[in-house]
Protein backbone atom coordinates (compact mmCIF):
# COMPACT_ATOMS: atom_id res chain seq x y z
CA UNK A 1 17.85 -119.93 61.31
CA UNK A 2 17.32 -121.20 64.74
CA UNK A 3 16.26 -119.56 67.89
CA UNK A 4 19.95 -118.86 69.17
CA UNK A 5 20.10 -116.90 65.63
CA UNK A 6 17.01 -115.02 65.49
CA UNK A 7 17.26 -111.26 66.16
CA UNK A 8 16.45 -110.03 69.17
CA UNK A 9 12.05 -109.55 69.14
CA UNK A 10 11.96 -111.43 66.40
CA UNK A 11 8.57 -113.72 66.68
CA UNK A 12 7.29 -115.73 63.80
CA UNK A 13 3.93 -116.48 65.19
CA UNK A 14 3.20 -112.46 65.64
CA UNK A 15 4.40 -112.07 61.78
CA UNK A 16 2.11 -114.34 60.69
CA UNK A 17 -1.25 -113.44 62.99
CA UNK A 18 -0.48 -109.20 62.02
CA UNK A 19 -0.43 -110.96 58.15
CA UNK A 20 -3.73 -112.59 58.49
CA UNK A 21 -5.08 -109.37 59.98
CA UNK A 22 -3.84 -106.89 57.05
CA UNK A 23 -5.34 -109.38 54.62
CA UNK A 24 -8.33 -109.39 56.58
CA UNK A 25 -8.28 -105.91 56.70
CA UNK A 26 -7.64 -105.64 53.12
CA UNK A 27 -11.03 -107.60 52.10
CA UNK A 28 -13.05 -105.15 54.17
CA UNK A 29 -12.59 -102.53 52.54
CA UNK A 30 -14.99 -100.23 51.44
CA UNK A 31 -16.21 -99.90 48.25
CA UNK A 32 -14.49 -97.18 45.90
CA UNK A 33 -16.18 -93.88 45.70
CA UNK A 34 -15.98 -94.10 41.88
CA UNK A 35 -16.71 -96.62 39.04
CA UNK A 36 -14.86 -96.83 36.70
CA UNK A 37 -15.96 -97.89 32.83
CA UNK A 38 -15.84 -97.90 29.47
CA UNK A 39 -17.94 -95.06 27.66
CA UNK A 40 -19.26 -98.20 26.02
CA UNK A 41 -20.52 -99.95 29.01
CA UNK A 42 -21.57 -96.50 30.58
CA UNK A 43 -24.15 -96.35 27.58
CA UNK A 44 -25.32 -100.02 27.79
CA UNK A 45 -25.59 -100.23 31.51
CA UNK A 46 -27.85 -96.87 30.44
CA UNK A 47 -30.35 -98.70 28.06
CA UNK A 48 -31.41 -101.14 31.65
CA UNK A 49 -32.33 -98.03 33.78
CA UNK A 50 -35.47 -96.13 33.77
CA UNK A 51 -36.04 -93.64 31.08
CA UNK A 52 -36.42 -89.60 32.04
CA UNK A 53 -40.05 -88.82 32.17
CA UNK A 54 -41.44 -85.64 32.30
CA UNK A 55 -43.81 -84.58 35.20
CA UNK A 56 -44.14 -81.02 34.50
CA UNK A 57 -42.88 -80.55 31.27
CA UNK A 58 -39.47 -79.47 30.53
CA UNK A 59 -38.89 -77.73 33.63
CA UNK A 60 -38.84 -81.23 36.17
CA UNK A 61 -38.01 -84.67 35.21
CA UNK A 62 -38.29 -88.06 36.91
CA UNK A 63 -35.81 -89.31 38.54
CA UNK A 64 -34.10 -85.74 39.12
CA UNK A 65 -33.15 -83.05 41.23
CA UNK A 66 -35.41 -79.51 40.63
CA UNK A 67 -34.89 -76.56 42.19
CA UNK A 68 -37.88 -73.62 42.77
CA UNK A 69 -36.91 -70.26 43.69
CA UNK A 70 -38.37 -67.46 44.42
CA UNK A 71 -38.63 -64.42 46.49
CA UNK A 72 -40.83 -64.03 49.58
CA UNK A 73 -44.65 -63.68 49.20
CA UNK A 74 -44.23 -64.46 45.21
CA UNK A 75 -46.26 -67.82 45.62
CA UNK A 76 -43.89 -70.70 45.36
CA UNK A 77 -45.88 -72.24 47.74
CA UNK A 78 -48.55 -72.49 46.24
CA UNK A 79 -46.92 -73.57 43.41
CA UNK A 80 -45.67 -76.47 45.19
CA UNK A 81 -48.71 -78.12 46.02
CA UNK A 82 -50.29 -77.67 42.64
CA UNK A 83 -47.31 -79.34 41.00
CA UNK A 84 -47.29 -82.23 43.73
CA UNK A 85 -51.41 -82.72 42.80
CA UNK A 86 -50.85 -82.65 38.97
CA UNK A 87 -48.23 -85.44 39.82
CA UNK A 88 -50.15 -87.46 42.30
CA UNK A 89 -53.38 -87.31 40.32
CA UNK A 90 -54.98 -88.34 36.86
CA UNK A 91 -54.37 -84.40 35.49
CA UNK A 92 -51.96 -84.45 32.45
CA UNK A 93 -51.34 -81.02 32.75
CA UNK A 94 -50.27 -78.40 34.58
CA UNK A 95 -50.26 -74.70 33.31
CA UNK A 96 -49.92 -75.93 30.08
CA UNK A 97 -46.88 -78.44 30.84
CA UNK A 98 -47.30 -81.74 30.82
CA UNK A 99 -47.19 -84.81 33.19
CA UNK A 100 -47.05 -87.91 32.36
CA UNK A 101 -47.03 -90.26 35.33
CA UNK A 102 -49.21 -90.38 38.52
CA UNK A 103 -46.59 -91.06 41.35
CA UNK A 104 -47.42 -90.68 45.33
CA UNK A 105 -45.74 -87.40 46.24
CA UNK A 106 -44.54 -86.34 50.16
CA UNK A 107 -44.70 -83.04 50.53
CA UNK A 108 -42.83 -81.58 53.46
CA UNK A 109 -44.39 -78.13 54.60
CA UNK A 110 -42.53 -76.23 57.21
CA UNK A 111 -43.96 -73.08 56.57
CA UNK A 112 -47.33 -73.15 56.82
CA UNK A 113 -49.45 -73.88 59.81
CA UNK A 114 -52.25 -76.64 59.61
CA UNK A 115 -55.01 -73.35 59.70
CA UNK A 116 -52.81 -71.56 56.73
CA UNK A 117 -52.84 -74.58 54.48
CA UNK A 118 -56.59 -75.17 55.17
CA UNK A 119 -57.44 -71.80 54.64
CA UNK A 120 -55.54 -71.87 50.94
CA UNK A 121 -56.62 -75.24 49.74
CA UNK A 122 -60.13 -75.94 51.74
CA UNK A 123 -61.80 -77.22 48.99
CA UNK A 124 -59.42 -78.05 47.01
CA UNK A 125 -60.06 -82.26 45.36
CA UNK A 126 -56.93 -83.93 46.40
CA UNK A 127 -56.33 -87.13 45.54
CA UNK A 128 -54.96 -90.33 48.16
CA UNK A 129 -51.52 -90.09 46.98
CA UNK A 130 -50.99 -86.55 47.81
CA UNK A 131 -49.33 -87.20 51.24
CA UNK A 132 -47.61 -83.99 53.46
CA UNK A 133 -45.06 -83.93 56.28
CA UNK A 134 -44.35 -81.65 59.15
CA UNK A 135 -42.99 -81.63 62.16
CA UNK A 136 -44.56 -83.54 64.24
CA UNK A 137 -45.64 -81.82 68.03
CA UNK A 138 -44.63 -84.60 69.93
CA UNK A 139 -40.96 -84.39 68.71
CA UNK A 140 -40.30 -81.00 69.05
CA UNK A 141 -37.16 -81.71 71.03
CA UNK A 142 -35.99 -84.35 68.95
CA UNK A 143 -33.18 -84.28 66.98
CA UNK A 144 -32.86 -82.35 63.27
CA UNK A 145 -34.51 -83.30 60.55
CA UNK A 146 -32.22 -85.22 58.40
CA UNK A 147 -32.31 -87.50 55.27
CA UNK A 148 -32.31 -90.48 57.53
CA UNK A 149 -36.16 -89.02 58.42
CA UNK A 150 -36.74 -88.77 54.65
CA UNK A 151 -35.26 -92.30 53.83
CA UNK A 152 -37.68 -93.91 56.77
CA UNK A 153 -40.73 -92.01 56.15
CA UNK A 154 -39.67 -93.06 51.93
CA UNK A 155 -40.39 -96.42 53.78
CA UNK A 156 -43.29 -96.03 55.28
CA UNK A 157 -45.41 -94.34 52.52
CA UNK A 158 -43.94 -95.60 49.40
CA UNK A 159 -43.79 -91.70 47.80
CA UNK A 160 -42.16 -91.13 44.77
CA UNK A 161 -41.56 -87.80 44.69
CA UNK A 162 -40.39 -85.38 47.10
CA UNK A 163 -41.21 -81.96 47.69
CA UNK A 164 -39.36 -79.88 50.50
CA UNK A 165 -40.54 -76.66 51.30
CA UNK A 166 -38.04 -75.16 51.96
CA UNK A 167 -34.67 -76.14 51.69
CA UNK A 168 -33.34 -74.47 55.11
CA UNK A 169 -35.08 -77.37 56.60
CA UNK A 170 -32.21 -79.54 56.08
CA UNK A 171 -29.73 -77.75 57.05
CA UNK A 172 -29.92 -75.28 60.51
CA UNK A 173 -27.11 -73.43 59.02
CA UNK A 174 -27.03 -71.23 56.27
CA UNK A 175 -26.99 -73.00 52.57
CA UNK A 176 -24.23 -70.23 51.84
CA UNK A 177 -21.81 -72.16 54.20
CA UNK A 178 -19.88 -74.75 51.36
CA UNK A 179 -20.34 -77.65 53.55
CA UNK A 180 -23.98 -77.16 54.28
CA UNK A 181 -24.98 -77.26 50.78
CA UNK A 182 -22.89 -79.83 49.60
CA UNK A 183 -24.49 -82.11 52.39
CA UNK A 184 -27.88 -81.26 51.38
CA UNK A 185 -27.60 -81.83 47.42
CA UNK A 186 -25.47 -85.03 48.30
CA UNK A 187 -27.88 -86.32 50.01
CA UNK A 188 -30.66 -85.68 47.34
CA UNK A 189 -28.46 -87.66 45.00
CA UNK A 190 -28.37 -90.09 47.28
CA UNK A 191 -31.90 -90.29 47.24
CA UNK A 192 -31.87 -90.09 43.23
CA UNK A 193 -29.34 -92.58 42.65
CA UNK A 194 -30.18 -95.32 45.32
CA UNK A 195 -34.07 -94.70 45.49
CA UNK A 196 -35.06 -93.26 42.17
CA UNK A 197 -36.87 -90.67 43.88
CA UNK A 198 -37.39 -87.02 42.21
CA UNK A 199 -37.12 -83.77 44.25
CA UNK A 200 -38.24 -80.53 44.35
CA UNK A 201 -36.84 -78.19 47.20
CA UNK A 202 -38.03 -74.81 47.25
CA UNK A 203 -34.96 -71.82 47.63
CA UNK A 204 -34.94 -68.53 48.33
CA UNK A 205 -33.74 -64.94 46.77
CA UNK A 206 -32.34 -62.03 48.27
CA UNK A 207 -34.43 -58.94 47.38
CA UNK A 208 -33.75 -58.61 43.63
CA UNK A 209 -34.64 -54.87 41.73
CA UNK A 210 -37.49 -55.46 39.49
CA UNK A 211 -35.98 -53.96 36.60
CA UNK A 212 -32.89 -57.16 36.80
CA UNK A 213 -33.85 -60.37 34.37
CA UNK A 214 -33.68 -63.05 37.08
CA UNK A 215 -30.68 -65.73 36.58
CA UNK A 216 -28.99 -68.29 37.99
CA UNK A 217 -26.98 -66.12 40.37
CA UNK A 218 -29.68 -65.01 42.21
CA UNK A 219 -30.11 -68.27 44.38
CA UNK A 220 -29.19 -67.95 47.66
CA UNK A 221 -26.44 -70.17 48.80
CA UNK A 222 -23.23 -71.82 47.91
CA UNK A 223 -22.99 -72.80 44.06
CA UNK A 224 -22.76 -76.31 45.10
CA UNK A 225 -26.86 -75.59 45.36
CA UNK A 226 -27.09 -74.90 41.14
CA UNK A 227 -23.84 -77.32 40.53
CA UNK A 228 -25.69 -80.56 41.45
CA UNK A 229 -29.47 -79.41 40.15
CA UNK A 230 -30.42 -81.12 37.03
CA UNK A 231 -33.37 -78.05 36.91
CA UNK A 232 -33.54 -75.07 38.17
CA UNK A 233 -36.47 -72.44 37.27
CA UNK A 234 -37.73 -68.81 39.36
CA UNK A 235 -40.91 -67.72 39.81
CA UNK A 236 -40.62 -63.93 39.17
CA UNK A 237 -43.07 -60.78 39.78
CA UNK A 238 -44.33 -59.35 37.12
CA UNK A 239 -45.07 -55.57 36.53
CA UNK A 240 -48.23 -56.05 34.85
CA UNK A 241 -50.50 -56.68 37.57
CA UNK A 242 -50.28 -57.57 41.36
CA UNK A 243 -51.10 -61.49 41.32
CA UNK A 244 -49.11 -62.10 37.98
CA UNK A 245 -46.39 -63.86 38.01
CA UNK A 246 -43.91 -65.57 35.30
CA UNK A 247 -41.72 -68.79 35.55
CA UNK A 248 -38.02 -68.64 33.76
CA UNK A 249 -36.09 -71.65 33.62
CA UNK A 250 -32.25 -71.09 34.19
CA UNK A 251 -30.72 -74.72 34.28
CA UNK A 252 -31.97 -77.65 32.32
CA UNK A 253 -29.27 -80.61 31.85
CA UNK A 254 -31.21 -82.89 30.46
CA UNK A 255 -32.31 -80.69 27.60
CA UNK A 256 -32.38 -77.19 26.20
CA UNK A 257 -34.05 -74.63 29.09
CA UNK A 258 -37.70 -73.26 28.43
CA UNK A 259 -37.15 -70.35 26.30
CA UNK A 260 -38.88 -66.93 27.39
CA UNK A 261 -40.70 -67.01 30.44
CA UNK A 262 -44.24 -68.59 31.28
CA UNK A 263 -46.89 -66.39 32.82
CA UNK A 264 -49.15 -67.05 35.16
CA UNK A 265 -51.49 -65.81 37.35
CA UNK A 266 -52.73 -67.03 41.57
CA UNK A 267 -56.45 -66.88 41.41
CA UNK A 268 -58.78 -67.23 44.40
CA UNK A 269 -60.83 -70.08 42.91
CA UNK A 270 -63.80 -71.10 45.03
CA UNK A 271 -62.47 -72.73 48.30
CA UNK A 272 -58.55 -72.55 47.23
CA UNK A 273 -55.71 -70.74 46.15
CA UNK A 274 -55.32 -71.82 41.86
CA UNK A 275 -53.08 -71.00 39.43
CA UNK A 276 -54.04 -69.72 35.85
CA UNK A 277 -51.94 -69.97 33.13
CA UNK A 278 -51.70 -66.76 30.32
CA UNK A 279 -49.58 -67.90 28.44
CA UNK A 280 -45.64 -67.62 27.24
CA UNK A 281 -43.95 -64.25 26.81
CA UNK A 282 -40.41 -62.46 27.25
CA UNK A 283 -39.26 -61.49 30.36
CA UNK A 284 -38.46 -57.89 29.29
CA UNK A 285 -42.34 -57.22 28.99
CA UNK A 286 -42.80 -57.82 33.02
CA UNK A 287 -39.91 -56.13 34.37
CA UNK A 288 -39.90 -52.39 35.57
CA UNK A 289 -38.10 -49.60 33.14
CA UNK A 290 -35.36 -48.29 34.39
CA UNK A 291 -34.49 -45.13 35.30
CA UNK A 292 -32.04 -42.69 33.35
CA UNK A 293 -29.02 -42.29 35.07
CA UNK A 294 -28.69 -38.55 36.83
CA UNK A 295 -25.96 -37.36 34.38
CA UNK A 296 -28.24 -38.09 31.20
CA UNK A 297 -31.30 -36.63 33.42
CA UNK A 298 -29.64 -33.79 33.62
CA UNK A 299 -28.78 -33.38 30.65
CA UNK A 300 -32.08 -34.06 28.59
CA UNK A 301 -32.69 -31.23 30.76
CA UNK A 302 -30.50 -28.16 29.43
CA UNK A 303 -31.76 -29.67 25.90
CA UNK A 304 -35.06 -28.92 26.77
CA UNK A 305 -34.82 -25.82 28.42
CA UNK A 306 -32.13 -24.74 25.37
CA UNK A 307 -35.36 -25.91 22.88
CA UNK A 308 -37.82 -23.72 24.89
CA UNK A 309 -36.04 -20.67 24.50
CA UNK A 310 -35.69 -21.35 21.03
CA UNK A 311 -38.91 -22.17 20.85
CA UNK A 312 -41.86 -19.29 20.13
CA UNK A 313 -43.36 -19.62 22.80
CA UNK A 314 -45.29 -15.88 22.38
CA UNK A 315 -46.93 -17.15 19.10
CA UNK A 316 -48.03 -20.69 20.70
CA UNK A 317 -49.75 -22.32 23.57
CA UNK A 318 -48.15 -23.82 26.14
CA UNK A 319 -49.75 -26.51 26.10
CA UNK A 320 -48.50 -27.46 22.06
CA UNK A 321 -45.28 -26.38 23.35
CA UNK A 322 -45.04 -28.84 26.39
CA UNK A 323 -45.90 -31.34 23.68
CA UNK A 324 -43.21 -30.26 21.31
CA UNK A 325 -41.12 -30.44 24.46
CA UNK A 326 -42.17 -34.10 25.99
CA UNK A 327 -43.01 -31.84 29.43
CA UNK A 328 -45.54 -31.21 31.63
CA UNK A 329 -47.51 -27.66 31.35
CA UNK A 330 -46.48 -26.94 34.57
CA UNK A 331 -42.46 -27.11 33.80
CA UNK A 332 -42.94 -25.00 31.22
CA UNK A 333 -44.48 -22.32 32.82
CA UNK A 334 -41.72 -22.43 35.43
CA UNK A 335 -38.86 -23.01 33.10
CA UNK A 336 -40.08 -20.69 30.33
CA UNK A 337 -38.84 -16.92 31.53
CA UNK A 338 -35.18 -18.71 32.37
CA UNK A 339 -32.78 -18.52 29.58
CA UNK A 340 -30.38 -21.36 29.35
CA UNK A 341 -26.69 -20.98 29.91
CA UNK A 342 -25.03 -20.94 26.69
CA UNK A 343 -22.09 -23.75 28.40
């Protein structure tokens, strides 16, 4: 065809240079969000990568994502730092769980002040590799803190594990919103996948009854939180005494979760804040009893009253009777001239 043929805006050379740009545009591409392959190959490419290793027991795994919740004031804090020093030191154990690496852990505190954290763990014997993070003074007016600060400070110190405390300090918005908590666990997979690094952010409850079991939807926040976890364990209050405490595991993928709970017990130890384990236990023996329902109340009450007419009362004390009865001396005596309806 020659040029008195062509159609009109018809240009070869244009053709050709917007050709060589979709193929250049083609090989730029980025890289698919998925891989794809075979189960086979999935299991093989398995055997090359590091193995799961335990650093405190089965409740938080290397390289993995743990989450620790817990109410206010029921010492997840404190927890924290003694699992980051079981982990960064030569202990093997850790109320009774084991560890069994030393790793350098980065442990981000932004809820206690320099003063608080000195007055829980003054003499407490940490060891080189326990390393902590806050926000720094000079930077107040700096931008959020973001996983881009994690990944460079990663850099800097070489940690293994990480330990945020707590998890609202990665997001300014509330983890309920979808989108905040997806961007937060993504990026701690990030962080798993890429880095091989282990975390363990620190959640809160809303104010649970304690006569509920705890489980897993009592963490606060969108379920993308508890989707992506590979762990997820409380720290509950018991009723058995005002410093004990119990851990129940609700989310284990890599293995079957803790049965029972583990009990425990935040000791003033001289110079810190320590943690004393008492041993394993059900849950049911450290939660409250609960109440009767009104109706049934009410109704173990006409029994009673319907028992203490029937009852003798001129041939006994009152005392054997309030006995007989399950009541106090002092209901009897009120209740005991009142004859029940017969209803």
């Amino acid at each position: 065809m020659d040029s008195q043929t062509q159609p009109q805006g018809f240009n070869i050379a244009g053709l050709l240079n917007d050709g060589a740009q979709v193929v250049a545009a083609a090989q730029q591409l980025p890289e698919p969000v998925t891989r794809i392959r075979s189960a086979t190959a999935r299991k093989q490419d398995a055997q090359s990568q590091a193995p799961l290793i335990s650093l405190l027991g089965p409740l938080m795994q290397t390289p993995g994502i743990t989450v620790l919740v817990a109410s206010p004031g029921n010492g997840k804090s404190v927890l924290a730092v003694h699992i980051g020093d079981v982990i960064s030191s030569s202990k093997t154990h850790l109320l009774g769980l084991p560890c069994d690496v030393e790793e350098k852990v980065l442990l981000y505190d932004f809820e206690l002040t320099d003063r608080q954290f000195e007055k829980r763990f003054a003499d407490f014997p940490f060891t080189d590799k326990m390393l902590t993070g806050d926000m720094n003074p000079a930077a107040l007016d700096a931008l959020d803190f973001t996983f881009d600060q994690i990944h460079a400070d990663l850099d800097r110190t070489g940690a293994r594990v990480v330990i945020v405390d707590n998890i609202t300090a990665l997001a300014m918005k509330n983890t309920a919103d979808a989108d905040v908590s997806m961007g937060i666990m993504r990026g701690l997979k990030r962080l798993q996948i890429e880095r091989g690094i282990s975390s363990l952010v620190l959640a809160h409850t809303p104010k649970i009854p304690d006569t509920v079991p705890l489980h897993i939807n009592h963490l606060a926040g969108s379920k993308h939180l508890s989707n992506f976890a590979d762990s997820i364990f409380f720290i509950g209050r018991s009723v058995t005494g005002p410093n004990v405490r119990y851990i129940k595991q609700v989310k284990n993928r890599n293995d079957e979760e803790m049965p029972g709970v583990l009990v425990f017990e935040i000791t003033n130890a001289p110079g810190y804040l320590d943690v004393r384990l008492i041993g394993p236990d059900e849950e049911f023996n450290h939660l409250a009893r609960e109440e009767a329902p009104r109706s049934e109340k009410s109704e173990e009450l006409e029994e009673k009253k319907r028992k203490l007419w029937e009852t003798d009362w001129g041939m006994k004390p009152m005392r054997e009777i309030a006995e007989a009865l399950d009541a106090s001396v002092g209901w009897v005596c009120k209740w005991r001239p009142l004859k029940p309806s017969s209803n």
